[in-house]
PDB file of N, CA and C in Angstrom:
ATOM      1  N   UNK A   1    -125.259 157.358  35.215  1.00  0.00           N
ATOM      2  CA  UNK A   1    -124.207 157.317  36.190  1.00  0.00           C
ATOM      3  C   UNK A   1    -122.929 156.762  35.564  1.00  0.00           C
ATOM      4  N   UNK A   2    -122.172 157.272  35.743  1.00  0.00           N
ATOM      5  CA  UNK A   2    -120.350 156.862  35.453  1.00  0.00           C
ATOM      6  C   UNK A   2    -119.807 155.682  35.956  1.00  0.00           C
ATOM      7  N   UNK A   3    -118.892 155.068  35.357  1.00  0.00           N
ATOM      8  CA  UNK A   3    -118.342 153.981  35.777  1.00  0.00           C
ATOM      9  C   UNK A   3    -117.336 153.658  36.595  1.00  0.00           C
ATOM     10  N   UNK A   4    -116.809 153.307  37.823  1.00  0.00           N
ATOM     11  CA  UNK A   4    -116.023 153.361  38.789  1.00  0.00           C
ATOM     12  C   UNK A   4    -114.676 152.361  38.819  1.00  0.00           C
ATOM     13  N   UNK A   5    -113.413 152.927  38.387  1.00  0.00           N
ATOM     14  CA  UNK A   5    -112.881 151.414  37.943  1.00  0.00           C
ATOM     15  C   UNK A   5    -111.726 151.561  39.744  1.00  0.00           C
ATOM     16  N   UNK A   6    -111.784 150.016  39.947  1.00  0.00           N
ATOM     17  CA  UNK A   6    -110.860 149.493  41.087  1.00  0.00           C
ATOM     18  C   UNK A   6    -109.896 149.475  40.455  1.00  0.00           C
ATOM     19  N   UNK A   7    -108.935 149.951  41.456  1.00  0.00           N
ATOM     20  CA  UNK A   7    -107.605 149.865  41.113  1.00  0.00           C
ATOM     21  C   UNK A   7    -106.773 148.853  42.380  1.00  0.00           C
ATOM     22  N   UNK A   8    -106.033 147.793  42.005  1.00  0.00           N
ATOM     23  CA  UNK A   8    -105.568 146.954  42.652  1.00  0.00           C
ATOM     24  C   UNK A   8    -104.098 147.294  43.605  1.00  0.00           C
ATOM     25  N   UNK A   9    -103.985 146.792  44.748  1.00  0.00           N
ATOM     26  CA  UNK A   9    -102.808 147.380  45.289  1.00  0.00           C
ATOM     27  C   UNK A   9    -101.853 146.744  44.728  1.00  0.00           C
ATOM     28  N   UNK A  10    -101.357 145.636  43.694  1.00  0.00           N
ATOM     29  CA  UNK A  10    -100.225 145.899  42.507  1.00  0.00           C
ATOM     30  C   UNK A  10    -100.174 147.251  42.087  1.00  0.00           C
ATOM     31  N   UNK A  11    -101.251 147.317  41.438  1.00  0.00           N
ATOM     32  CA  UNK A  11    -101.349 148.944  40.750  1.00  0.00           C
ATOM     33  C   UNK A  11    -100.849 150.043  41.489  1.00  0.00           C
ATOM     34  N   UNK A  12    -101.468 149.937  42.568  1.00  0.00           N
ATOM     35  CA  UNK A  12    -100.382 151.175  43.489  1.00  0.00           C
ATOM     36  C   UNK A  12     -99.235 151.267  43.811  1.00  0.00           C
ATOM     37  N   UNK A  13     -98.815 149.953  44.077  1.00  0.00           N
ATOM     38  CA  UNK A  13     -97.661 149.969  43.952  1.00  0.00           C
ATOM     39  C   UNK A  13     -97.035 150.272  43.200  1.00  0.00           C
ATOM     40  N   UNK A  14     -97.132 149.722  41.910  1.00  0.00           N
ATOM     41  CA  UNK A  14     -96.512 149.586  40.684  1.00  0.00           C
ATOM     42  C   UNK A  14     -96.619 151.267  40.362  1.00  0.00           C
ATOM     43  N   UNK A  15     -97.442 152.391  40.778  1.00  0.00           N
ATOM     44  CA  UNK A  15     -97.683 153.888  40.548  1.00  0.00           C
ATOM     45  C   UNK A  15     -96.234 154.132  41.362  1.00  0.00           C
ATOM     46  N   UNK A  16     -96.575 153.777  42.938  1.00  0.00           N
ATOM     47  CA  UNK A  16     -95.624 154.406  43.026  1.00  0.00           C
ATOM     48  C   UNK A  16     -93.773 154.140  43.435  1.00  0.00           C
ATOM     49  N   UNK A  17     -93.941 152.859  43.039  1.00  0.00           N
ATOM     50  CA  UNK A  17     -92.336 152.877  41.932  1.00  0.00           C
ATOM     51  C   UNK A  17     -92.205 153.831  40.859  1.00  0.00           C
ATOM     52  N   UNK A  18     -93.050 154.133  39.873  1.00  0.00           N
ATOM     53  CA  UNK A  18     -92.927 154.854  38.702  1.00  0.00           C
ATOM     54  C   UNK A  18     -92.609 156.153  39.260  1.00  0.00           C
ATOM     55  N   UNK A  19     -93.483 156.728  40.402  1.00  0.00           N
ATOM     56  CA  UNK A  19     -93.554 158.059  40.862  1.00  0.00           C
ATOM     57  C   UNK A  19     -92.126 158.536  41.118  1.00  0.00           C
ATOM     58  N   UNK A  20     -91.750 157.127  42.025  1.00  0.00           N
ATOM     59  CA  UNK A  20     -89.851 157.629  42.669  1.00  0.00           C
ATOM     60  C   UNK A  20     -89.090 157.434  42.067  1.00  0.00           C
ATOM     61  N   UNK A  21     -89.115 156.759  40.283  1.00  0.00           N
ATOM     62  CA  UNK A  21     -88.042 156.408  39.491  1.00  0.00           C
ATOM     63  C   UNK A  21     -88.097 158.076  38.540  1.00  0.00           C
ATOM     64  N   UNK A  22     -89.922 158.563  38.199  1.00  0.00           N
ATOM     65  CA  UNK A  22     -89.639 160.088  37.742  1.00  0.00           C
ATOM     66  C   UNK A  22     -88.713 160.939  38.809  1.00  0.00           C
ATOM     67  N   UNK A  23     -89.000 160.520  40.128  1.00  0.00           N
ATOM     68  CA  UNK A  23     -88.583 161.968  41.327  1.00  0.00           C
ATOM     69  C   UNK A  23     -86.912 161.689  40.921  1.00  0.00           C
ATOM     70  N   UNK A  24     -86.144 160.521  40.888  1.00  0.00           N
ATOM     71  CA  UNK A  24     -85.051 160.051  41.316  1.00  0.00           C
ATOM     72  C   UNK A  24     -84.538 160.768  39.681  1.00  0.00           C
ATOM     73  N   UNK A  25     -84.891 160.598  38.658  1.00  0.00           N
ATOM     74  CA  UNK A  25     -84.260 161.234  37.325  1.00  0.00           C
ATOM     75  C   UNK A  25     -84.467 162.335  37.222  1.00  0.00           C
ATOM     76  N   UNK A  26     -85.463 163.561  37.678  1.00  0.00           N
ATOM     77  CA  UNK A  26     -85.739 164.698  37.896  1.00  0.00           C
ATOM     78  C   UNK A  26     -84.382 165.061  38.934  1.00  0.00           C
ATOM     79  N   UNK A  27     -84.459 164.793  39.769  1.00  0.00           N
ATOM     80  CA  UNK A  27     -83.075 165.285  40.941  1.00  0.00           C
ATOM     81  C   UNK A  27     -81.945 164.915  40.424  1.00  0.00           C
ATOM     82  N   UNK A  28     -81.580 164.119  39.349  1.00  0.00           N
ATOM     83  CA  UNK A  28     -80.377 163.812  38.470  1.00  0.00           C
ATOM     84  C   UNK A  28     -80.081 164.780  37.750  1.00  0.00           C
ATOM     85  N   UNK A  29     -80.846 164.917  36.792  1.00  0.00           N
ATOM     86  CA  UNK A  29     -81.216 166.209  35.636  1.00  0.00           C
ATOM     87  C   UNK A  29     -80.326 167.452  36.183  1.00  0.00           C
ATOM     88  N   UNK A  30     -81.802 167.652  38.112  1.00  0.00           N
ATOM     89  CA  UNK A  30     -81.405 169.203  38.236  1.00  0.00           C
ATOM     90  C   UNK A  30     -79.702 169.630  38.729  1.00  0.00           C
ATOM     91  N   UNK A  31     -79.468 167.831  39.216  1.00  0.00           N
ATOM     92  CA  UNK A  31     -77.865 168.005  39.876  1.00  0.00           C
ATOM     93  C   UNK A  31     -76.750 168.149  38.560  1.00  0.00           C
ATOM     94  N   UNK A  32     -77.315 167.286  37.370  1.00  0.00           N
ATOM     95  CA  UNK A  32     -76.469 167.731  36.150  1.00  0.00           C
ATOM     96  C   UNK A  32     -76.530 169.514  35.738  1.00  0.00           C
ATOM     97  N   UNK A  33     -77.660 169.736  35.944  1.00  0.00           N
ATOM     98  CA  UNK A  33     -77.648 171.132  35.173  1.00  0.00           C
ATOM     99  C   UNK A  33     -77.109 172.126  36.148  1.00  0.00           C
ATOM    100  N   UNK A  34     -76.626 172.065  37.674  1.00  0.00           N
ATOM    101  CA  UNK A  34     -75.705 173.073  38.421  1.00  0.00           C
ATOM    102  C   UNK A  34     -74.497 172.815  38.009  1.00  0.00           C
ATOM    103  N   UNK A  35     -73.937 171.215  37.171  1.00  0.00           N
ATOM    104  CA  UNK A  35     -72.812 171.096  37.007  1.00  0.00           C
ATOM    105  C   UNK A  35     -71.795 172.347  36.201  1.00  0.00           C
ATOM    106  N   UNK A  36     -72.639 173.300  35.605  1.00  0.00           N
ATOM    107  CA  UNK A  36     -71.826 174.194  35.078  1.00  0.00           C
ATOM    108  C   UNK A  36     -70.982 174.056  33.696  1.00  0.00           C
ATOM    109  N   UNK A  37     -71.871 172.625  33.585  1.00  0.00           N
ATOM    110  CA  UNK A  37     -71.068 172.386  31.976  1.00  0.00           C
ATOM    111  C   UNK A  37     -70.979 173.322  30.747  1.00  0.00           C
ATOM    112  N   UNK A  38     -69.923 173.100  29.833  1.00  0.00           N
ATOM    113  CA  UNK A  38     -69.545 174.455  28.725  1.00  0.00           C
ATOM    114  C   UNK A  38     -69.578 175.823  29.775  1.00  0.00           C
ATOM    115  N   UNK A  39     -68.344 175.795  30.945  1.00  0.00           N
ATOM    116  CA  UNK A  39     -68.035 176.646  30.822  1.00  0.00           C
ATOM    117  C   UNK A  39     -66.814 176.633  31.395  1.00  0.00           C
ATOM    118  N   UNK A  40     -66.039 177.941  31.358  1.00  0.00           N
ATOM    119  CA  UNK A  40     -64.584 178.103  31.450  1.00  0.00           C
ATOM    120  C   UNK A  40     -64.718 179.646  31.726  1.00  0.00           C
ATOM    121  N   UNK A  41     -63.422 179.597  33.119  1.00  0.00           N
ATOM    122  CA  UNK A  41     -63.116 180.518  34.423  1.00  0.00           C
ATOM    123  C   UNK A  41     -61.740 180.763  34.137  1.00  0.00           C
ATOM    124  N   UNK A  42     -62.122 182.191  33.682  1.00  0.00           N
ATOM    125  CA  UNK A  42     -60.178 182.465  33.561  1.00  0.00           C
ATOM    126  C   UNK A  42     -60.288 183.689  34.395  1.00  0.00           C
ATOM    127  N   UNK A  43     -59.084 183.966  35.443  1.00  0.00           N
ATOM    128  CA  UNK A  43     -59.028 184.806  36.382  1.00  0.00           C
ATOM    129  C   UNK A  43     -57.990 186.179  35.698  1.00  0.00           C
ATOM    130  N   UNK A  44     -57.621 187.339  36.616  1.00  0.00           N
ATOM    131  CA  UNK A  44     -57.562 188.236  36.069  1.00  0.00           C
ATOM    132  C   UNK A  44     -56.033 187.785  35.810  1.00  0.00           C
ATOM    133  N   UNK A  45     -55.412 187.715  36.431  1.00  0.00           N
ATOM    134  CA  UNK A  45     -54.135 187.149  35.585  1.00  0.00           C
ATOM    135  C   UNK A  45     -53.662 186.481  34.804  1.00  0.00           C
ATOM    136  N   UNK A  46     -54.747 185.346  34.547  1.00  0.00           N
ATOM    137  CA  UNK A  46     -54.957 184.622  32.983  1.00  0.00           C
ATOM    138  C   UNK A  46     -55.399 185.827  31.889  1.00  0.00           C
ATOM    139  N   UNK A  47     -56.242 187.182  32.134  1.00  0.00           N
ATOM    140  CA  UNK A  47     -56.254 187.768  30.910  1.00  0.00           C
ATOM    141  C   UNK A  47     -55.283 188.643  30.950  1.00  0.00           C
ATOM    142  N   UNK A  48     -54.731 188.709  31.674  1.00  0.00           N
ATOM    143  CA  UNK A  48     -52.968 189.379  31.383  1.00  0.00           C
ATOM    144  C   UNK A  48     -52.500 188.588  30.630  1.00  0.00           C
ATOM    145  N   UNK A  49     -52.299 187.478  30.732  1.00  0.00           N
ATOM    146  CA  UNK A  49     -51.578 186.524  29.842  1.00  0.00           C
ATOM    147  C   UNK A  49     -52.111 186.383  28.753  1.00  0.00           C
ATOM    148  N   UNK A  50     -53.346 186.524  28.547  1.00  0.00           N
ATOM    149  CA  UNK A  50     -53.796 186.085  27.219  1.00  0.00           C
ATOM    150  C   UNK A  50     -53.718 187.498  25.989  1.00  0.00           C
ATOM    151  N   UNK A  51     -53.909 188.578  27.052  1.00  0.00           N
ATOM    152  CA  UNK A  51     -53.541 189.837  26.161  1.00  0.00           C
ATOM    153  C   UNK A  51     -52.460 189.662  26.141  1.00  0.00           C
ATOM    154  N   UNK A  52     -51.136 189.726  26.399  1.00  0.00           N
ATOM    155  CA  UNK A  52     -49.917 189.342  26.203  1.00  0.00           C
ATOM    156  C   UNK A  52     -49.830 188.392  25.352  1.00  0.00           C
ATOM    157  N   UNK A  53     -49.889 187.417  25.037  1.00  0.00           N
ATOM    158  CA  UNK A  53     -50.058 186.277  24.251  1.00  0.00           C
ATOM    159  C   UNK A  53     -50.703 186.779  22.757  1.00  0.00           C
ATOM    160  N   UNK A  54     -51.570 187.540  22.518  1.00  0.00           N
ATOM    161  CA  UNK A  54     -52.211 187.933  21.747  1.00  0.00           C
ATOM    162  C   UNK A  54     -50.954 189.042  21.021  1.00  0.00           C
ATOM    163  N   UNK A  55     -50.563 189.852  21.922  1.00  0.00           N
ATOM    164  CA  UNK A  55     -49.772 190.986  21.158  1.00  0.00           C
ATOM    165  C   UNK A  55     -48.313 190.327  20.652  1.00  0.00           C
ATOM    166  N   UNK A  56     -47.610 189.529  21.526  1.00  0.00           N
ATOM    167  CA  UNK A  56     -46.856 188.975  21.127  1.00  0.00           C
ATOM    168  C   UNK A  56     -46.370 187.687  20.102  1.00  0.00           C
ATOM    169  N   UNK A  57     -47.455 186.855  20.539  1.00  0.00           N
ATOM    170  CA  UNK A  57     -47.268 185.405  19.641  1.00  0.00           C
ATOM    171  C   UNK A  57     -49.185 185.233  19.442  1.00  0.00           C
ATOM    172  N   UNK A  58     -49.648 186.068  18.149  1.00  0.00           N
ATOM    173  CA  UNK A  58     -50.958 185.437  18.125  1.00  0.00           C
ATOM    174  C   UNK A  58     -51.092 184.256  17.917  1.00  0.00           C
ATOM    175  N   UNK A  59     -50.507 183.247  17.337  1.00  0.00           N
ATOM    176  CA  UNK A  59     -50.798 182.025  16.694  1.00  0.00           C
ATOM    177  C   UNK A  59     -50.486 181.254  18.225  1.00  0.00           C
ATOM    178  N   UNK A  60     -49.968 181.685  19.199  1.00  0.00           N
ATOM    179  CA  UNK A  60     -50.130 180.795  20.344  1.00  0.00           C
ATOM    180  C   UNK A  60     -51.066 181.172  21.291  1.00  0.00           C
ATOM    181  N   UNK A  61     -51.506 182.430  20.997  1.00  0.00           N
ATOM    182  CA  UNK A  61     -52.770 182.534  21.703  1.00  0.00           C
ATOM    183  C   UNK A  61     -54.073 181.786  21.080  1.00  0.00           C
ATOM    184  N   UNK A  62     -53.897 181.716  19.866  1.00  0.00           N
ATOM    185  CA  UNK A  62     -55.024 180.693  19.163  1.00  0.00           C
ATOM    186  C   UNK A  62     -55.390 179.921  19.454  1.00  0.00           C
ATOM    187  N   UNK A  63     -53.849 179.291  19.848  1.00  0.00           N
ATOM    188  CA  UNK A  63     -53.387 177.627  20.338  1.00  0.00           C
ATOM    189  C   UNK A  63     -54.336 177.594  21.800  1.00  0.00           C
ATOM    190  N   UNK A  64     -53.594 178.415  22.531  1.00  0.00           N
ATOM    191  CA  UNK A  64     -54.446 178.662  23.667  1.00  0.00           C
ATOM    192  C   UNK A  64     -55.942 178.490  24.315  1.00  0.00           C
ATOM    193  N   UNK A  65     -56.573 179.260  22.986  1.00  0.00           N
ATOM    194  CA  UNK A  65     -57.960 179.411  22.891  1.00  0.00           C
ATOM    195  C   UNK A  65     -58.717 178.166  22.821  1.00  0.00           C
ATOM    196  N   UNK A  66     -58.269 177.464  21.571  1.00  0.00           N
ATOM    197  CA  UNK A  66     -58.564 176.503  21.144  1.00  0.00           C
ATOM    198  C   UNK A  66     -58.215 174.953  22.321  1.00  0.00           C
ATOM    199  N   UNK A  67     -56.851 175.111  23.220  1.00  0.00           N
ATOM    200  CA  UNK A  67     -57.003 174.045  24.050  1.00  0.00           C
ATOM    201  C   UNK A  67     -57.993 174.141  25.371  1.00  0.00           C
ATOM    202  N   UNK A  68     -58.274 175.444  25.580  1.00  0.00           N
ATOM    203  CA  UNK A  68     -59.093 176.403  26.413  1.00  0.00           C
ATOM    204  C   UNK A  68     -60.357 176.192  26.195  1.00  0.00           C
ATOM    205  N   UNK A  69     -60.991 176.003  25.537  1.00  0.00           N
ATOM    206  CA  UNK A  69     -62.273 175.623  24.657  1.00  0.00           C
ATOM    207  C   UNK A  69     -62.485 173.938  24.758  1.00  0.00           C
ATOM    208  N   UNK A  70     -61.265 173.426  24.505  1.00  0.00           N
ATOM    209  CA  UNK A  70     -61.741 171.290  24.706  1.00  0.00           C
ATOM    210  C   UNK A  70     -60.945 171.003  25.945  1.00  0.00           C
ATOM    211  N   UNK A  71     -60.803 171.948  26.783  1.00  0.00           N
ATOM    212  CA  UNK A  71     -60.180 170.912  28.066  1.00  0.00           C
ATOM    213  C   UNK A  71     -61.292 170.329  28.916  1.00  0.00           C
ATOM    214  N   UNK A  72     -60.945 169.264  28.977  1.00  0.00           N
ATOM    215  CA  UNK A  72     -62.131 168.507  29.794  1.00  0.00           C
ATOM    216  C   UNK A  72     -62.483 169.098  31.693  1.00  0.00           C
ATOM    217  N   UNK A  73     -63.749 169.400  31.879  1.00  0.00           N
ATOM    218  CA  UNK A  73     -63.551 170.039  33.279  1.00  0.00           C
ATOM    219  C   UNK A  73     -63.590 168.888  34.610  1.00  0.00           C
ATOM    220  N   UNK A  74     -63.672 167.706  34.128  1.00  0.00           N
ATOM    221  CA  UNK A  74     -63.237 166.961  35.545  1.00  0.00           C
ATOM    222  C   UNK A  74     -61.939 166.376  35.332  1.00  0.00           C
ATOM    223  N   UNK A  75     -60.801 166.538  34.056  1.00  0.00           N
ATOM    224  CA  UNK A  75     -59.747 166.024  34.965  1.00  0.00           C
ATOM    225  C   UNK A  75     -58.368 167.301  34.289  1.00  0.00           C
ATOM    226  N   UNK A  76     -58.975 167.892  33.823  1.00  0.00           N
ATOM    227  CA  UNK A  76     -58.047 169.033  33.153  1.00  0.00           C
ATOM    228  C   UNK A  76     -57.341 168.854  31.617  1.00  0.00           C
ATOM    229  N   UNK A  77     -57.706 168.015  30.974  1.00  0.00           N
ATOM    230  CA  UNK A  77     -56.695 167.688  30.308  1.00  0.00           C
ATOM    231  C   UNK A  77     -57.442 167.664  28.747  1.00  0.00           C
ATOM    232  N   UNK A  78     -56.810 167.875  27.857  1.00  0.00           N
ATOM    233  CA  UNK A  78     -56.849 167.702  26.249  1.00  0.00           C
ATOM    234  C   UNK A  78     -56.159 167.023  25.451  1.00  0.00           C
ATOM    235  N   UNK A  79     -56.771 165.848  24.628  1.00  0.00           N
ATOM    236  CA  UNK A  79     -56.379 165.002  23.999  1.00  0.00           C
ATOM    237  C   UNK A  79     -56.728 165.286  22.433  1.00  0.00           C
ATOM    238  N   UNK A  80     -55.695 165.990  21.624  1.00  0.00           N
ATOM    239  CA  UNK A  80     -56.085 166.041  20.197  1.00  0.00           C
ATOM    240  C   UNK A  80     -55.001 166.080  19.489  1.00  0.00           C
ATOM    241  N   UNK A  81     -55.185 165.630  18.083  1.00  0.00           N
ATOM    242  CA  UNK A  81     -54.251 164.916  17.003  1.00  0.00           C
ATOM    243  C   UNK A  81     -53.638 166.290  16.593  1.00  0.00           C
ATOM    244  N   UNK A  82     -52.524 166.170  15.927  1.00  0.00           N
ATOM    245  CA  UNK A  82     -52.430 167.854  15.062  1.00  0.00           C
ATOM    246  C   UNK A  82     -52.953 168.248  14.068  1.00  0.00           C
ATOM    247  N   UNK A  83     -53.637 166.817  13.379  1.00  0.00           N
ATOM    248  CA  UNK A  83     -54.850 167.273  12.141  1.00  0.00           C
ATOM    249  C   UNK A  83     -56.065 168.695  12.707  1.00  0.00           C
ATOM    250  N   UNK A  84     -56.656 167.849  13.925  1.00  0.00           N
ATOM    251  CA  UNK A  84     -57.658 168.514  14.497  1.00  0.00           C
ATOM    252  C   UNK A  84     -57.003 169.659  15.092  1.00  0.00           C
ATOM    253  N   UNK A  85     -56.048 170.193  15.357  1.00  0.00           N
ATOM    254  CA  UNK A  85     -55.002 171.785  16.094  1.00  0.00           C
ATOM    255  C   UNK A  85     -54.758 172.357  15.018  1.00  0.00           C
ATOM    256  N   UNK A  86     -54.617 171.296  13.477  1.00  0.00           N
ATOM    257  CA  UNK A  86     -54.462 172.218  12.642  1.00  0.00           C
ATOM    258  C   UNK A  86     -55.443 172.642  11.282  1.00  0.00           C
ATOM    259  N   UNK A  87     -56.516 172.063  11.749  1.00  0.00           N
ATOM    260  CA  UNK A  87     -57.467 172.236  11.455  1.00  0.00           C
ATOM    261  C   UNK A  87     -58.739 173.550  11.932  1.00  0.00           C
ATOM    262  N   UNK A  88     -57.979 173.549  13.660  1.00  0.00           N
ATOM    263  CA  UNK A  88     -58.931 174.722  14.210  1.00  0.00           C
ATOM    264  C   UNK A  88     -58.544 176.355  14.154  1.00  0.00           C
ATOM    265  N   UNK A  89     -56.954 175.836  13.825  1.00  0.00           N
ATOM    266  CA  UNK A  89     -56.196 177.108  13.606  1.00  0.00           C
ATOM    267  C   UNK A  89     -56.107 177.633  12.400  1.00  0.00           C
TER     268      UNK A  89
END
């Protein structure tokens, strides 16, 4: 016959804290991963502009690309040296 081990109601408890601290970082995770991070929404009149930009001044459509690519999506904005602008260009 097998051995039967008691488990103490610390122990249960202590399970299920663990249980709602996995549930509570699981529902974090899945709310990070709708965040939509790495990506970027350009509408149809932004690719007017950017084909325009392209035929006319490529090196500022580069520019473009490249601030288009590191703008941050919660407050809009890009912070970089001209080493690193002239480095990507």
């Amino acid at each position: 016959m097998g051995t039967q081990e008691v488990i103490t109601e610390t122990q249960i408890k202590q399970r299920l804290l663990d249980l709602e601290e996995q549930n509570r970082k699981l529902q974090q995770e899945l709310l990070e991963e709708r965040k939509n991070t790495n990506f970027t929404q350009t509408d149809p009149k932004g690719w007017e502009r950017i084909r325009n930009l392209i035929q006319s001044n490529p090196g500022a459509a580069r520019l473009y690309s490249v601030l288009s690519e590191h703008i941050d999506g919660n407050c809009g904005a890009v912070v970089a040296d001209q080493q690193f602008l002239a480095d990507q260009l």
